[in-house]
Protein backbone atom coordinates (compact mmCIF):
# COMPACT_ATOMS: atom_id res chain seq x y z
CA UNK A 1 149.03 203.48 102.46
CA UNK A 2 146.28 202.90 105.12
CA UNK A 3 143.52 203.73 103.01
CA UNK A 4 145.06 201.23 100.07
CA UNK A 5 145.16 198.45 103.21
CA UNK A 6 141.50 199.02 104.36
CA UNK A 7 139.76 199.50 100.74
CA UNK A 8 142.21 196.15 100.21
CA UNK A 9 140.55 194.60 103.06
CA UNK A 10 137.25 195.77 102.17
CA UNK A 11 137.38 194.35 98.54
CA UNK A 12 138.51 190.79 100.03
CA UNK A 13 135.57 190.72 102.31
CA UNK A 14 133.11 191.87 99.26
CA UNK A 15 134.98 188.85 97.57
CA UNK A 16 134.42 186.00 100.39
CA UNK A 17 130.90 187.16 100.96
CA UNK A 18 129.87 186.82 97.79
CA UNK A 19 131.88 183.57 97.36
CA UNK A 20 129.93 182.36 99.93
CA UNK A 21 126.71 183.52 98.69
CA UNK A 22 127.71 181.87 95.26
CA UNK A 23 128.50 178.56 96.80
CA UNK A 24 125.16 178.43 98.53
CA UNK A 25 123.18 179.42 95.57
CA UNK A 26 124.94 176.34 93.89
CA UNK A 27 124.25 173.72 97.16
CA UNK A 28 120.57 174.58 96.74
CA UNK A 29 120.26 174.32 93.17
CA UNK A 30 122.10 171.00 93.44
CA UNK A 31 119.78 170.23 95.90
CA UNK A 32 116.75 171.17 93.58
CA UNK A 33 117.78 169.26 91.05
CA UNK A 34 118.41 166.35 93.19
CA UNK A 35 114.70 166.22 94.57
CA UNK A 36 112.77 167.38 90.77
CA UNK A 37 114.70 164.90 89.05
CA UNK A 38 115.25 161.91 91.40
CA UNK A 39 112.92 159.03 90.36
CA UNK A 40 109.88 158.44 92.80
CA UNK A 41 109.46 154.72 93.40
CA UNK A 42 105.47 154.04 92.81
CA UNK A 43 105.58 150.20 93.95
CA UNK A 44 108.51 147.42 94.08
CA UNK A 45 109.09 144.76 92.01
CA UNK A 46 109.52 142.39 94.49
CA UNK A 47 110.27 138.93 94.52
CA UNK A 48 108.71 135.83 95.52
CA UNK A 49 109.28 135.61 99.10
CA UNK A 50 109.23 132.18 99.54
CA UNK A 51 112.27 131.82 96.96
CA UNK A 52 114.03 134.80 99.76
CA UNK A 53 112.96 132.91 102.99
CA UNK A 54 115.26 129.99 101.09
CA UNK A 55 117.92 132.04 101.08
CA UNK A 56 120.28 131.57 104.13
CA UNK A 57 122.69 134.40 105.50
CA UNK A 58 125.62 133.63 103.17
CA UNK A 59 123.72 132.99 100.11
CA UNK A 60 121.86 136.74 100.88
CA UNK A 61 125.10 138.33 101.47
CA UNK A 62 126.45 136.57 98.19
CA UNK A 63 123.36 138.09 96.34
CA UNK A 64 123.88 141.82 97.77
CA UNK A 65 127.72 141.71 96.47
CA UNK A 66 126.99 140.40 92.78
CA UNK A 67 124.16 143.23 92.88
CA UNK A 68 126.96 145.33 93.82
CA UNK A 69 129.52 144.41 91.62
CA UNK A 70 126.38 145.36 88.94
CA UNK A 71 125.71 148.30 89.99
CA UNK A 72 129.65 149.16 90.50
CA UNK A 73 130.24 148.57 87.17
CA UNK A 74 127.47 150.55 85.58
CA UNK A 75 128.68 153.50 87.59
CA UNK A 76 132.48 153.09 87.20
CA UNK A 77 131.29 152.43 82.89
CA UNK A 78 130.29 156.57 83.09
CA UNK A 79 133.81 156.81 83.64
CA UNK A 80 136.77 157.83 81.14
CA UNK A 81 139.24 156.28 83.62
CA UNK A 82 137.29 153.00 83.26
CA UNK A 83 138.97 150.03 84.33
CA UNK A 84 136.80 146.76 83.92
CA UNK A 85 139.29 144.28 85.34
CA UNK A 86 137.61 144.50 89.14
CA UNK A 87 134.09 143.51 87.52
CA UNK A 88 134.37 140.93 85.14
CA UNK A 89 136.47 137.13 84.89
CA UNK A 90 139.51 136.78 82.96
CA UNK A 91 137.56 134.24 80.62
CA UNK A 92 135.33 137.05 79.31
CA UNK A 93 137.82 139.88 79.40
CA UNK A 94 140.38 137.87 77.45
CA UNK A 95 137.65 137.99 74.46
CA UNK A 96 137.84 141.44 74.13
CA UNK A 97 141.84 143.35 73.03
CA UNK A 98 140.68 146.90 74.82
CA UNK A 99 138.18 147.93 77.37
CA UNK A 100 136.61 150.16 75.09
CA UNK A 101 135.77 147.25 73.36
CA UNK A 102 134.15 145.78 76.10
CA UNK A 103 132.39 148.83 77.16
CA UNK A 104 130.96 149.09 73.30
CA UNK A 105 129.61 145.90 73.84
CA UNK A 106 127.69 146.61 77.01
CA UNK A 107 126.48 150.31 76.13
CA UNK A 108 125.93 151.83 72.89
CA UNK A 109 128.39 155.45 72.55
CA UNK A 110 126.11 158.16 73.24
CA UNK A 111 124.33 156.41 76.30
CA UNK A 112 123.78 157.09 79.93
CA UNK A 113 123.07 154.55 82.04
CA UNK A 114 120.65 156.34 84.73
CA UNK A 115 119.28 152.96 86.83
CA UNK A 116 119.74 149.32 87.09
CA UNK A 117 117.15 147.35 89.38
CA UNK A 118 117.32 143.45 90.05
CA UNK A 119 114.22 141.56 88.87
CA UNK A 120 115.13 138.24 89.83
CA UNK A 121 118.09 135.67 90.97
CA UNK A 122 118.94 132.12 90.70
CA UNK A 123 121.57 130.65 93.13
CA UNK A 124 123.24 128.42 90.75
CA UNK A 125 125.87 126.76 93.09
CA UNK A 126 126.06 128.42 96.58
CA UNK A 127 129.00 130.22 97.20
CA UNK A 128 130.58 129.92 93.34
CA UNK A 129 128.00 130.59 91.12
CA UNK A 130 124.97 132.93 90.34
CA UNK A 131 122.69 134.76 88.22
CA UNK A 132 121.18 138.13 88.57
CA UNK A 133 118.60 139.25 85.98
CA UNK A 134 117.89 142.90 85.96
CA UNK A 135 116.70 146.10 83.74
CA UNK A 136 119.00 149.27 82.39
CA UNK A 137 117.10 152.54 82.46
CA UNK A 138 119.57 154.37 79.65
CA UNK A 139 118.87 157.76 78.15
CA UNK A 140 120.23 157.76 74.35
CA UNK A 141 120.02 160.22 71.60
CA UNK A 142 116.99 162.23 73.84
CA UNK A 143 115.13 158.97 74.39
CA UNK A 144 114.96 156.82 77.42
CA UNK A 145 115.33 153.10 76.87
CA UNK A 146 114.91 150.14 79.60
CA UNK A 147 116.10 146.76 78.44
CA UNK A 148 115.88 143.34 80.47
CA UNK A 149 119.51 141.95 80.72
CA UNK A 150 120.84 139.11 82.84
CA UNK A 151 124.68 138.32 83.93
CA UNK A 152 126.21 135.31 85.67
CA UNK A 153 128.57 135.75 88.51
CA UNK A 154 131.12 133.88 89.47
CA UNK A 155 133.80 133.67 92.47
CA UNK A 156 136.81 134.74 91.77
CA UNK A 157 139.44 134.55 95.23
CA UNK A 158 136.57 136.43 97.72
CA UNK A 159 134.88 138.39 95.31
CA UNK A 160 132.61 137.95 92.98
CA UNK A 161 132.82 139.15 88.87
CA UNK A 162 130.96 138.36 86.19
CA UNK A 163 131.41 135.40 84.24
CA UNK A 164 128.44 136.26 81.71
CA UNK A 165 126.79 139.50 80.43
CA UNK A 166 123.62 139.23 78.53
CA UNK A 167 125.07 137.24 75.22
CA UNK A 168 128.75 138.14 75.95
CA UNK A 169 130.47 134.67 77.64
């Protein structure tokens, strides 16, 4: 009964060493993977900076959450759970009976989204209203694609949605 104990015990600790060896192996490929296939940014866009000295505090911060709503949106759309009520106005989601139907009309099936970047802005009205423009870096059927889009943002309560993507009002 001892011996069945210890060769127990050994067989447990063969098991936890080389889970431990197996979850390493798959932190550094992960890691790998992040640093071969993470985009290297060559130079900025940039904006002009006299349009960005304009800007005061609030209308910066405003900015920064629309960009994030954006982004949000994109990331949450990878989803199967997706739910695109927090990202978009009542007006536009009323146009569309399910949100696969919405998400069909922002991304073609068969598409990753893999980067969105902000090319522009216009405050429209401070504090209610504003427009990002912006470009999708989407991988589709093996190719990638990048396509120039723009969406109006509104605010809705204290957050911001959008009112407007691309043609879709």
């Amino acid at each position: 009964m001892r011996s069945t104990s210890l060769a127990r015990c050994l067989a447990l600790s063969v098991v936890v060493v080389y889970w431990q060896f197996a979850v390493a192996a798959d932190k550094e490929i992960d890691k790998f993977e992040t640093r071969l296939f993470r985009p290297a940014n060559i130079s900025s866009l940039g904006g002009d900076r006299t349009q960005l000295a304009r800007l005061d505090a609030s209308q910066r911060a405003d900015i920064l959450a629309a960009k994030h709503v954006l982004v949000s949106m994109f990331s949450a759309l990878e989803r199967p759970t997706w739910n695109p009520k927090p990202f978009f106005s009542e007006s536009l989601l009323a146009k569309f009976p399910t949100s696969g139907d919405l998400a069909r009309s922002l991304v073609a099936p068969e598409t990753v989204v893999l980067q969105v970047g902000i090319t522009g802005f216009n405050v429209v009205q401070p504090g209610l209203k504003l427009e990002l423009r912006f470009f999708v870096l989407a991988m589709s059927e093996g190719s990638l694609l990048v396509k120039d889009e723009s969406a109006s943002f509104v605010k809705s309560d204290t957050r911001w949605v959008i009112a407007r993507f691309g043609k879709l009002q």
